[in-house]
N, C-alpha and C. Protein backbone atom coordinates (compact mmCIF):
# COMPACT_ATOMS: atom_id res chain seq x y z
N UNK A 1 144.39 63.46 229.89
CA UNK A 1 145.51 63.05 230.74
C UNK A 1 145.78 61.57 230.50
N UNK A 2 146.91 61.07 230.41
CA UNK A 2 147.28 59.64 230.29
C UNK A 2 146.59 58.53 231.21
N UNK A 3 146.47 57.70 230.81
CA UNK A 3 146.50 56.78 231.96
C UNK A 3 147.84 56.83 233.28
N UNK A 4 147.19 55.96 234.45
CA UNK A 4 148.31 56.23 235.66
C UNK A 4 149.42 55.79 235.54
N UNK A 5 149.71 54.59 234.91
CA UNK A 5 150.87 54.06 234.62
C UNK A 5 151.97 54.81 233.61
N UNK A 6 151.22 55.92 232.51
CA UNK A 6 152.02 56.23 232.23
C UNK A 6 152.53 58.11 232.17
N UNK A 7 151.49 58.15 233.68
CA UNK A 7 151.82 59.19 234.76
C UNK A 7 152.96 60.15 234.66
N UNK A 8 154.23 59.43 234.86
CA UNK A 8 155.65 60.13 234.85
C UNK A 8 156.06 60.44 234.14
N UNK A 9 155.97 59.65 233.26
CA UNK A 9 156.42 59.65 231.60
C UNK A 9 155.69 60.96 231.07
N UNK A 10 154.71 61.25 231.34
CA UNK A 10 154.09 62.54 231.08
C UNK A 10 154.58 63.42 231.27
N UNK A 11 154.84 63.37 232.92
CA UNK A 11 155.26 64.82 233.42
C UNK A 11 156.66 65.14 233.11
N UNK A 12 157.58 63.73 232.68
CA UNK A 12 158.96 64.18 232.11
C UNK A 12 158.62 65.07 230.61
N UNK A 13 158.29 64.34 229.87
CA UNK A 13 158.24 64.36 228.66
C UNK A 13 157.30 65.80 228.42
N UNK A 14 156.03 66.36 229.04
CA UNK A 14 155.69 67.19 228.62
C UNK A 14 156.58 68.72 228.26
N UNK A 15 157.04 68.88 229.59
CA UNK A 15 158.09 70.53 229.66
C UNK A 15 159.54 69.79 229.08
N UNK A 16 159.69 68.58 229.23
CA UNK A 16 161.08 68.22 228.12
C UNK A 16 161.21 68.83 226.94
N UNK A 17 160.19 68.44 226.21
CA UNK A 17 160.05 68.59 224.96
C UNK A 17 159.94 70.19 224.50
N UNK A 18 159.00 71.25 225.51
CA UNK A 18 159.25 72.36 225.53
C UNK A 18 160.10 72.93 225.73
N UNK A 19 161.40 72.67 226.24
CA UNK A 19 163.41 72.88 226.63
C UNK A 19 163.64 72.71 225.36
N UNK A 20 162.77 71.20 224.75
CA UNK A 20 164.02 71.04 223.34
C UNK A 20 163.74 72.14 222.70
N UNK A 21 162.51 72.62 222.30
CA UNK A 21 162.08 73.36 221.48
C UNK A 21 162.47 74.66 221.56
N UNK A 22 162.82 75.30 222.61
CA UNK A 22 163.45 76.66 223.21
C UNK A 22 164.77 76.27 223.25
N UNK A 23 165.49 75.81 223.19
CA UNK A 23 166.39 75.48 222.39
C UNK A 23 166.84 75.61 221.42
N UNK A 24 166.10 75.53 220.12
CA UNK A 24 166.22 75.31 219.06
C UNK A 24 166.17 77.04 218.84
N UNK A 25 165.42 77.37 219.03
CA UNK A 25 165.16 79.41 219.23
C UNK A 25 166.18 79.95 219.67
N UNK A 26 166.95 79.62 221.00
CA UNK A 26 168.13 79.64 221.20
C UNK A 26 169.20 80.16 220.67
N UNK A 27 169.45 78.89 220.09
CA UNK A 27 170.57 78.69 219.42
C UNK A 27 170.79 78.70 218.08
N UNK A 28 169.73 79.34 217.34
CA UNK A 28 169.52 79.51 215.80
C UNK A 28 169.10 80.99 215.40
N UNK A 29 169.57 81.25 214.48
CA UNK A 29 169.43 82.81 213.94
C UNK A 29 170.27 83.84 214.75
N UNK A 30 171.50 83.43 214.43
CA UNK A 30 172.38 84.34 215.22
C UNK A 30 172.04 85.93 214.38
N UNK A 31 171.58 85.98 213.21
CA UNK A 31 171.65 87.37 212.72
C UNK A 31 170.27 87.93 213.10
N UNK A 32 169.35 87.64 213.51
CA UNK A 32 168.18 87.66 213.28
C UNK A 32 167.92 89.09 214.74
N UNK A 33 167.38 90.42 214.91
CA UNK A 33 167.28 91.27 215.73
C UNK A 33 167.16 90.55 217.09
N UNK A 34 167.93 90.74 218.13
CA UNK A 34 168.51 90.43 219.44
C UNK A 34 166.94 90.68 220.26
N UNK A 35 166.11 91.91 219.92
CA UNK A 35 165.09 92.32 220.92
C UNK A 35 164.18 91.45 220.55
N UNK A 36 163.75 90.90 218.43
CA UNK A 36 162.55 90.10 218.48
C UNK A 36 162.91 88.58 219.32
N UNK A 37 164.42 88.12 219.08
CA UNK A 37 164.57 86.74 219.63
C UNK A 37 164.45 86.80 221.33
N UNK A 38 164.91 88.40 221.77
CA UNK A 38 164.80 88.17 223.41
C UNK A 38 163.32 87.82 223.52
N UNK A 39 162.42 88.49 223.11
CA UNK A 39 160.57 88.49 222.85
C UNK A 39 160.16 87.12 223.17
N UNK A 40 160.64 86.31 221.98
CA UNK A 40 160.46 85.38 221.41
C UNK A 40 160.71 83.96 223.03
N UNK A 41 162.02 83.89 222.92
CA UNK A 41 162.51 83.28 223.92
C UNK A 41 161.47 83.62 225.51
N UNK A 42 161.15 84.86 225.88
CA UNK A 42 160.77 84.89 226.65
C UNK A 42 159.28 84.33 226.83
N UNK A 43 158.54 84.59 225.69
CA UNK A 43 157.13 84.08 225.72
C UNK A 43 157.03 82.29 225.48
N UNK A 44 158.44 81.89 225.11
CA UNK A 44 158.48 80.13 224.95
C UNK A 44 158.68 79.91 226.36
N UNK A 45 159.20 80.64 226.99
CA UNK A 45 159.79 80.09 228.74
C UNK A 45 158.78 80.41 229.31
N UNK A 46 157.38 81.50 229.29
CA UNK A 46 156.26 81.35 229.95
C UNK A 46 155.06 80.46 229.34
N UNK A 47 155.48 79.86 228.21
CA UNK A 47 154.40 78.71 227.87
C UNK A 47 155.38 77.45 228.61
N UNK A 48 156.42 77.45 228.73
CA UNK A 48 157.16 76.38 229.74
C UNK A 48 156.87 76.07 230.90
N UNK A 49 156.68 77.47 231.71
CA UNK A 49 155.89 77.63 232.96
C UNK A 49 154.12 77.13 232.95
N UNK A 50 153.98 77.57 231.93
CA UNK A 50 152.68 77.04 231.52
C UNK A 50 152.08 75.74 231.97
N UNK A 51 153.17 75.21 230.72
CA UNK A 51 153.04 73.50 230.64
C UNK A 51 152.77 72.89 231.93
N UNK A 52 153.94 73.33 232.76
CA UNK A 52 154.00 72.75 233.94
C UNK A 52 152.99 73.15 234.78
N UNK A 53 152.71 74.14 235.15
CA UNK A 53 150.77 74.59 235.57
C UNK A 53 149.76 73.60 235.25
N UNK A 54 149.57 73.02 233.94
CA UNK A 54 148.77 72.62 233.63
C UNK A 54 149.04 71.18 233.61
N UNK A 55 149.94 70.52 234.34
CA UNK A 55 150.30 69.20 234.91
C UNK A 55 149.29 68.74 235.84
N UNK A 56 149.20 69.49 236.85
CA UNK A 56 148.49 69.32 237.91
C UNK A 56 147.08 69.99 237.74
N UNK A 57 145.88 69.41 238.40
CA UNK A 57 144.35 69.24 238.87
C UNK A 57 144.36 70.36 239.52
N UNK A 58 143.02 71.07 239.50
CA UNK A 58 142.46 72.27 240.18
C UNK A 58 142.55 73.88 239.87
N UNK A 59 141.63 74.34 240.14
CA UNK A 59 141.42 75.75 239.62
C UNK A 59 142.33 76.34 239.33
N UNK A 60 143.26 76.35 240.73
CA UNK A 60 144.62 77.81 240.65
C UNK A 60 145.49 77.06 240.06
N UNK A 61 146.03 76.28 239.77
CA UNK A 61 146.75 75.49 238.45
C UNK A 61 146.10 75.90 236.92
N UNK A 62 144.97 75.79 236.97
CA UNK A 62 144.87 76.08 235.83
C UNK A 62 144.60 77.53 235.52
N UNK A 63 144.65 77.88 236.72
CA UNK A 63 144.47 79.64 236.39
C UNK A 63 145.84 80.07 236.02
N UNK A 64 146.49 79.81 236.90
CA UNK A 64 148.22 79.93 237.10
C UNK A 64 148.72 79.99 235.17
N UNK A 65 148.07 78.76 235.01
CA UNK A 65 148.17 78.53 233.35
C UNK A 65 147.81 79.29 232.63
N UNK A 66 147.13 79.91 232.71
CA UNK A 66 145.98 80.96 231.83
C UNK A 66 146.85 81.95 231.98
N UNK A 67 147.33 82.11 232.80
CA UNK A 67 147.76 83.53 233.15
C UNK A 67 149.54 83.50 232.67
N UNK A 68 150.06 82.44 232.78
CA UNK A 68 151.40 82.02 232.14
C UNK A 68 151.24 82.63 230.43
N UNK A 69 150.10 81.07 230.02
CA UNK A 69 150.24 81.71 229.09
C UNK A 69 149.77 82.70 228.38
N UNK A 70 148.72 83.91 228.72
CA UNK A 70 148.87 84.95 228.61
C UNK A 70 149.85 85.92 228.89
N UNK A 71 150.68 85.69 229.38
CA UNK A 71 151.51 86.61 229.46
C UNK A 71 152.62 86.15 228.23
N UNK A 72 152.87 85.33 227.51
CA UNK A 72 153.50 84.38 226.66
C UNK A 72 152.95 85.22 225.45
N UNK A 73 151.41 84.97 225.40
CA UNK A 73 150.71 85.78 223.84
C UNK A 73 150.88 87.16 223.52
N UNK A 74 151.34 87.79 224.96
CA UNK A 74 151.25 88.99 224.97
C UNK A 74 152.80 89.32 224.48
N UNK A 75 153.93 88.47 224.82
CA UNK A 75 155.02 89.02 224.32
C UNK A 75 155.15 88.09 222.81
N UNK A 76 154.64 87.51 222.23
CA UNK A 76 154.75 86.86 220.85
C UNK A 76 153.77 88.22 220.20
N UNK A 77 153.00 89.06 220.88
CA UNK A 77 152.74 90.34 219.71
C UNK A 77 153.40 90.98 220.04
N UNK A 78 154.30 91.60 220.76
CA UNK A 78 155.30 92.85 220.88
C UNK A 78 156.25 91.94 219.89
N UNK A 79 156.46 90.81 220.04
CA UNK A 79 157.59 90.24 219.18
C UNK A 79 157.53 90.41 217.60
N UNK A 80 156.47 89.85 217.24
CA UNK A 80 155.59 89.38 215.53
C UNK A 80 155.26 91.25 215.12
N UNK A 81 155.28 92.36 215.73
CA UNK A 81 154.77 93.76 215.49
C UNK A 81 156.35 94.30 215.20
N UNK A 82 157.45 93.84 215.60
CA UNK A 82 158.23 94.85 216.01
C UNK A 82 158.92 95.26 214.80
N UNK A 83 159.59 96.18 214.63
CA UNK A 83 159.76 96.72 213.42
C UNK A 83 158.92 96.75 211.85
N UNK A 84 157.75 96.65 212.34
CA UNK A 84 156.59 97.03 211.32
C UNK A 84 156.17 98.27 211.38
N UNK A 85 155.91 98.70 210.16
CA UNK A 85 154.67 99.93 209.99
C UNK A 85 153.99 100.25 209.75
N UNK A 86 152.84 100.70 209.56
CA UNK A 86 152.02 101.43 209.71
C UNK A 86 151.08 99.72 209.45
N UNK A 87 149.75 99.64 210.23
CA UNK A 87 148.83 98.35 210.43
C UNK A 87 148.52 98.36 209.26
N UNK A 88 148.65 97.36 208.54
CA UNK A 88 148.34 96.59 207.26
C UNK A 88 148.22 95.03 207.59
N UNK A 89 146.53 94.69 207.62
CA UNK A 89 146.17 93.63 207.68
C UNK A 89 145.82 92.61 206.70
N UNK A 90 146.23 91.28 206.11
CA UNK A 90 145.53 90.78 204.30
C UNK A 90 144.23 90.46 205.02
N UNK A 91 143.22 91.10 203.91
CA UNK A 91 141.93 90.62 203.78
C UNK A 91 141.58 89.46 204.39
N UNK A 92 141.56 88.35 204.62
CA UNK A 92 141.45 87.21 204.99
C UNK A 92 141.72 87.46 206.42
N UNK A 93 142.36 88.60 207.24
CA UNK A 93 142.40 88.41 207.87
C UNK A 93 140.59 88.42 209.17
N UNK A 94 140.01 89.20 208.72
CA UNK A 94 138.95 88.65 208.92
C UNK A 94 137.81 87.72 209.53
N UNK A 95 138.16 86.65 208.95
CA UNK A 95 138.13 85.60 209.25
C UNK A 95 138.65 85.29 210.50
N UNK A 96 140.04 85.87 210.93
CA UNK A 96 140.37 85.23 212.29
C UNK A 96 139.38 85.62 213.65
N UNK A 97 139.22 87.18 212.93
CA UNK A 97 138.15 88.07 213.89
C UNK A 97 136.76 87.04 213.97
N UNK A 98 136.18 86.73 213.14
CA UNK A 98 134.98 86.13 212.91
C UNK A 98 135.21 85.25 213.94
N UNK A 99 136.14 84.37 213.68
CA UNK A 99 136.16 82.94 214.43
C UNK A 99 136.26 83.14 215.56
N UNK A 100 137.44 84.23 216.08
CA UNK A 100 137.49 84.49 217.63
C UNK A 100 135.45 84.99 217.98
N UNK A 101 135.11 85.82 217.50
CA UNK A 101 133.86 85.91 217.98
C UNK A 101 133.13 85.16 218.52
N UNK A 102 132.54 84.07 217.02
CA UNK A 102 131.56 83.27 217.06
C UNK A 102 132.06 82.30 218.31
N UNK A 103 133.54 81.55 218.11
CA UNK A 103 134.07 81.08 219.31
C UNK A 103 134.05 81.42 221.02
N UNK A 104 133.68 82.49 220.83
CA UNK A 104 133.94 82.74 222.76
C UNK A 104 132.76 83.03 222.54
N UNK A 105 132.05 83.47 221.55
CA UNK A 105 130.24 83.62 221.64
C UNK A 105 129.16 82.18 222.40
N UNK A 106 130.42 81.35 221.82
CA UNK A 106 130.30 79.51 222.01
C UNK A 106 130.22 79.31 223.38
N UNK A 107 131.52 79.99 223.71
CA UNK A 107 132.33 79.31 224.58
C UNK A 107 131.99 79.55 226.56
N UNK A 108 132.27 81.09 226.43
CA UNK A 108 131.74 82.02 227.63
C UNK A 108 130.81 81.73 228.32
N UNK A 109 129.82 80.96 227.33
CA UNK A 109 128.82 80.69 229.04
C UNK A 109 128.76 79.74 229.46
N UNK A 110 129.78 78.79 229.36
CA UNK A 110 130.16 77.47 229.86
C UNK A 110 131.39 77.90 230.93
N UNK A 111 131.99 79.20 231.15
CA UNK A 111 133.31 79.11 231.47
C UNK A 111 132.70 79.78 233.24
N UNK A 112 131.87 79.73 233.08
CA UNK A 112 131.27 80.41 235.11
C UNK A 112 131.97 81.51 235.61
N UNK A 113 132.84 81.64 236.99
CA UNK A 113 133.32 82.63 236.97
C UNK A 113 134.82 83.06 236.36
N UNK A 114 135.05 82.24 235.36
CA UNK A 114 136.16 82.36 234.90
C UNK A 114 136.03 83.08 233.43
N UNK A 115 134.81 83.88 233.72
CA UNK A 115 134.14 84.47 231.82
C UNK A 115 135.31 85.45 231.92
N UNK A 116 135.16 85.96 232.84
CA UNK A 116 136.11 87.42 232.22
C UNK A 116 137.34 87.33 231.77
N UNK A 117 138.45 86.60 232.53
CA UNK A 117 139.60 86.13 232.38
C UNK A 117 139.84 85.11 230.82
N UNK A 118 138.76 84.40 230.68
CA UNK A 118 138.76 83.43 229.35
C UNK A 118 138.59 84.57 228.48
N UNK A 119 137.82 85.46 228.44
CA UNK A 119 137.52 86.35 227.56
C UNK A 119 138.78 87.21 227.02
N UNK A 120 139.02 87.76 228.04
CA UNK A 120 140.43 88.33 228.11
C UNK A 120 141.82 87.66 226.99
N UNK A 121 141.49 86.00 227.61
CA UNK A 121 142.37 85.25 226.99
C UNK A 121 142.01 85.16 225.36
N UNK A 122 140.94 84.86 225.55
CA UNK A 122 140.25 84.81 224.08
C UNK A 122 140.56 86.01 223.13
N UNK A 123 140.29 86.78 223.59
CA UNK A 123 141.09 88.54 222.79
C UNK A 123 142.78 88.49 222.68
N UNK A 124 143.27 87.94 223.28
CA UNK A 124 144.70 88.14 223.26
C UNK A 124 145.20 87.08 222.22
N UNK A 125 144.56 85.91 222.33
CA UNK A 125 144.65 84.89 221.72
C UNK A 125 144.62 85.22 219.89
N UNK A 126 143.29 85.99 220.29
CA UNK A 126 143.78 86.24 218.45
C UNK A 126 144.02 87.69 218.15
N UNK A 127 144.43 88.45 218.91
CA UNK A 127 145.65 89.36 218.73
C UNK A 127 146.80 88.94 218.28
N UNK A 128 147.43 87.45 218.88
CA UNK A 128 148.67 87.08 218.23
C UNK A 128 148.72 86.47 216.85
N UNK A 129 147.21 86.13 216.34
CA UNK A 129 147.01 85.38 215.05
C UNK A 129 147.33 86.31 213.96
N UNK A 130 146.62 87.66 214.44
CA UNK A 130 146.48 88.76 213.76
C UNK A 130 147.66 89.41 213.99
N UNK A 131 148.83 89.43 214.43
CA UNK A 131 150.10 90.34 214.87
C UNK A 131 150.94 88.84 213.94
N UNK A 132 150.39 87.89 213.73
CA UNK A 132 151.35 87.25 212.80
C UNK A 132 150.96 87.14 211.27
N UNK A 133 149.83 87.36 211.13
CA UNK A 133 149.21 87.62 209.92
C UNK A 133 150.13 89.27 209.58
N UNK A 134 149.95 90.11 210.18
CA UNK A 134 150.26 91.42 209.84
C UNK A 134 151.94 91.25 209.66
N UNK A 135 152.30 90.34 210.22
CA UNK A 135 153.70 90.32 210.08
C UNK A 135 154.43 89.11 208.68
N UNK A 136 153.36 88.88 208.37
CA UNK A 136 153.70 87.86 207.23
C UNK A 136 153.43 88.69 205.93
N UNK A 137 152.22 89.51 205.72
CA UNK A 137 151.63 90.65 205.03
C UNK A 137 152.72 92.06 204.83
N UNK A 138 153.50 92.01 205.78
CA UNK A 138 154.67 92.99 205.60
C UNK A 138 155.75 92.52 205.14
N UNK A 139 156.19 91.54 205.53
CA UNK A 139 157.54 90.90 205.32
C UNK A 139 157.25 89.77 204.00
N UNK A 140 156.32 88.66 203.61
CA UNK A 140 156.43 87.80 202.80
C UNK A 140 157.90 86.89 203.14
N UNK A 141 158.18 86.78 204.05
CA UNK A 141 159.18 85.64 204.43
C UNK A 141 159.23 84.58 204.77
N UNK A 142 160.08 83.61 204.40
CA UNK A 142 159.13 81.84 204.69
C UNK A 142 159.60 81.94 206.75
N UNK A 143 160.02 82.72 207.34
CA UNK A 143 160.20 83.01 208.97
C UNK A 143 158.80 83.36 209.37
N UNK A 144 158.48 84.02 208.62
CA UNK A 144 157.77 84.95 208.78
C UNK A 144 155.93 84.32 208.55
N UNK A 145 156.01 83.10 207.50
CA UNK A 145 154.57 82.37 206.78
C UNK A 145 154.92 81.14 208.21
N UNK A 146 156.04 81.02 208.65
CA UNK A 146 156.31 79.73 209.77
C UNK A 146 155.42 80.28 211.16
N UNK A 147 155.76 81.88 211.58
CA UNK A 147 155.38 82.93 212.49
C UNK A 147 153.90 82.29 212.19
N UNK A 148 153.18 82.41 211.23
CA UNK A 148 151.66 82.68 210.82
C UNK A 148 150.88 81.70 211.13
N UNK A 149 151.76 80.28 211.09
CA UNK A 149 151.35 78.65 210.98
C UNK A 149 151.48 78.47 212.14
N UNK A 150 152.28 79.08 212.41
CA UNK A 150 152.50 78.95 214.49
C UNK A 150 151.69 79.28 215.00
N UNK A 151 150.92 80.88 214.90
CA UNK A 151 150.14 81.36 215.49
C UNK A 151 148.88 80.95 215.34
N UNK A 152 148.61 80.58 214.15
CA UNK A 152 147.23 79.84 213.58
C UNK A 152 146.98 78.67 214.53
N UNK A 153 147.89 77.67 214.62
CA UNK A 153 147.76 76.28 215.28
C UNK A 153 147.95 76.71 216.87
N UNK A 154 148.26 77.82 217.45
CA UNK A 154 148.06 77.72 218.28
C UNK A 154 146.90 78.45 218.69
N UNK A 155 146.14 78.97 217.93
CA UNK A 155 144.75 78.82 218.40
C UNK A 155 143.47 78.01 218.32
N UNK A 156 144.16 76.93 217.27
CA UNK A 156 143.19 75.55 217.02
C UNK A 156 143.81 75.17 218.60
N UNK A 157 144.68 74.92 219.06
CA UNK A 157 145.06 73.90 219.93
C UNK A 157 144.51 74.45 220.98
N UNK A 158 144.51 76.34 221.69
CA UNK A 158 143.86 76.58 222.73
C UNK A 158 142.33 76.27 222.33
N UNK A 159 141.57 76.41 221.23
CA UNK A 159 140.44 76.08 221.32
C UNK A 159 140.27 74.82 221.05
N UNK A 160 140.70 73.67 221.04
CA UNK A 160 140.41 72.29 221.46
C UNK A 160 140.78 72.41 223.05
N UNK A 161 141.44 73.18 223.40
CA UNK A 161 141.73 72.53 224.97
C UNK A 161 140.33 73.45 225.77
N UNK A 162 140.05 74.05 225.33
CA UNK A 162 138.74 75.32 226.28
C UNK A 162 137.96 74.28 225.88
N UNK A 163 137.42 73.84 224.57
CA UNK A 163 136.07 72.79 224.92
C UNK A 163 136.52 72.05 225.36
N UNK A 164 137.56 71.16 225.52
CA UNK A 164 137.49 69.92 226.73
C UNK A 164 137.25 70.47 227.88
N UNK A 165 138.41 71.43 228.32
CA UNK A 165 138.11 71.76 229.77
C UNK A 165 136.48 72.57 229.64
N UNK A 166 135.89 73.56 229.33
CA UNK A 166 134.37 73.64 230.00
C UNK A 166 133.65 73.49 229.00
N UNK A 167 133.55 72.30 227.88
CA UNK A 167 132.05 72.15 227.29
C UNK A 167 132.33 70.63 227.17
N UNK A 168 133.12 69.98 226.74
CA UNK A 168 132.68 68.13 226.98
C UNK A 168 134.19 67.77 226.14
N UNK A 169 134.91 66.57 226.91
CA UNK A 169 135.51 66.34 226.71
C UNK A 169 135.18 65.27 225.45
N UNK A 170 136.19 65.08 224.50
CA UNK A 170 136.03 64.04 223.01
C UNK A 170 137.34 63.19 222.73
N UNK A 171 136.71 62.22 222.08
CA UNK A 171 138.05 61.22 222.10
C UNK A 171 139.31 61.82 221.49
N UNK A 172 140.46 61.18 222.24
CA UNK A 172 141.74 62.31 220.98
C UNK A 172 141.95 63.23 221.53
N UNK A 173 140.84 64.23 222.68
CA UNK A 173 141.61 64.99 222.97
C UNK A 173 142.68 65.98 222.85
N UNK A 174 143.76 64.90 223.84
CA UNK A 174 144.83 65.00 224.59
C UNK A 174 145.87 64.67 223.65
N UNK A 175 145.57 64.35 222.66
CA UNK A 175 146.43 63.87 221.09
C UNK A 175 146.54 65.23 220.34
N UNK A 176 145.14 65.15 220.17
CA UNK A 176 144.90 66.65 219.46
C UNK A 176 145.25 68.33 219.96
N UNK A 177 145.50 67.76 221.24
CA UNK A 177 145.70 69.64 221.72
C UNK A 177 147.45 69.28 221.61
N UNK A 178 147.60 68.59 222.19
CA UNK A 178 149.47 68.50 222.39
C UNK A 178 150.06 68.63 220.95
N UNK A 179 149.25 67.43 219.82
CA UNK A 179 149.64 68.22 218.37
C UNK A 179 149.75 69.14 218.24
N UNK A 180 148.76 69.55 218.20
CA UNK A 180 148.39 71.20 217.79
C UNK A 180 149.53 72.04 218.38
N UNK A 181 149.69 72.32 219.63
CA UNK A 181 150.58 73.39 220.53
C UNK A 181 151.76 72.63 219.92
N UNK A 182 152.50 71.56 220.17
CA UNK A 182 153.71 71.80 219.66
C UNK A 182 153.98 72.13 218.63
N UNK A 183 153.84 71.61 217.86
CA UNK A 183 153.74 72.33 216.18
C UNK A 183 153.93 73.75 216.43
N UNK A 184 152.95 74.47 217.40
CA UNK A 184 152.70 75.10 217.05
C UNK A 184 153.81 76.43 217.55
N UNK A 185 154.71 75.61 218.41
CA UNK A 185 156.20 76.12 218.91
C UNK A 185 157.26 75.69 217.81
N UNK A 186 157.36 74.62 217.46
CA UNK A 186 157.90 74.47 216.68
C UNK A 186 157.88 75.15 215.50
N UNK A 187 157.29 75.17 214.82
CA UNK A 187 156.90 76.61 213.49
C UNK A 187 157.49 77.61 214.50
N UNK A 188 156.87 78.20 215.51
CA UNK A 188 157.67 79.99 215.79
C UNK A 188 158.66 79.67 216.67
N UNK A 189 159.58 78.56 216.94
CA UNK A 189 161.04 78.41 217.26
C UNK A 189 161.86 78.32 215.91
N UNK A 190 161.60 77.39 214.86
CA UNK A 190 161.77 77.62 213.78
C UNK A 190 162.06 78.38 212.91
N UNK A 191 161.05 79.47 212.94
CA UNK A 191 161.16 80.87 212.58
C UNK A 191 162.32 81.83 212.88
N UNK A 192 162.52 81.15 213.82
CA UNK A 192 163.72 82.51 214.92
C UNK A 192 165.18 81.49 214.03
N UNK A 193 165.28 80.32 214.43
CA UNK A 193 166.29 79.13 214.06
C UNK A 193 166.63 79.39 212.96
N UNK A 194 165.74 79.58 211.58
CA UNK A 194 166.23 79.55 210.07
C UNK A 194 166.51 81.09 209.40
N UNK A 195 166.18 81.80 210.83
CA UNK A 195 166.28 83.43 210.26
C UNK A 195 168.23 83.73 209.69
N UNK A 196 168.40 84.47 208.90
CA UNK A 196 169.51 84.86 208.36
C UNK A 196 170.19 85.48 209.14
């Protein structure tokens, strides 16, 4: 969190910047299927809700958050799946499985009574890595490799923000998670924006 002085400036600037970015999804890819961009749009406006959850101190704020943005991950895989067929995953994908493991293997017994729900999150979390992997593996589209980079960075960025919040906070932080997540809208607003 910033220092106090530059308090406001935070709380403008954080969900600002998430408008610009839903925005940009918006108003780009007029050809692009109406149901993946409704998807799309809708899971950027519950990481919006998100943001703002996670402004404020204390449990049900940050639960509120958890639960925002889960419901956000959950429509970026109905979105990243839709008109695909039959599950075809690239090899490598793997790896994402691994990491989600070993990661909440990490993570979970630092999180108290919030294991189940983190867990939960943690599974969904790389459901969307893997629903953009599968969707880059079908299609080969640079929308589509943007989808992949999106989804990737946004699970570096939730897992820098789970070890600050329950295993020890590190310098950078608050640099490093806000990198991470926007980018990581930006790539899958992007995606929707440069579609044909």
């Amino acid at each position: 969190m910033p220092r106090r002085s530059y308090r406001w400036l935070y709380f403008v600037a954080k969900p600002l910047i998430t408008v610009l970015i839903i925005m940009v999804a918006a108003f780009g890819g007029s050809s692009i299927a109406p149901a993946y961009k409704l998807y799309i749009l809708a899971a950027l406006l519950c990481c919006l809700v998100g943001d703002i959850c996670l402004l404020f101190a204390g449990k049900r704020w940050f639960v509120s958050g958890l639960i925002s943005f889960l419901a956000a991950h959950i429509m970026f895989i109905v979105a990243f799946t839709r008109g695909l067929g039959g599950l075809d995953l690239p090899w490598w994908a793997v790896c994402i499985v691994l990491y989600g493991i070993v990661f909440a293997a990490r993570l979970l017994p630092h999180t108290g009574r919030l294991k189940l729900a983190v867990g939960v999150y943690c599974t969904v979390l790389i459901g969307v890595a893997l629903a953009a992997a599968w969707r880059w593996n079908a299609l080969r589209s640079t929308p589509a490799l943007m989808t992949l980079g999106g989804a990737l960075l946004f699970v570096v960025s939730d897992s820098l923000l789970a070890i600050r919040r329950f295993v020890t906070d590190y310098r950078f932080s608050h640099v490093a998670i806000m990198a991470t997540y926007w980018s990581a809208l930006v790539l899958i607003a992007a995606s929707v924006a440069i579609a044909p």
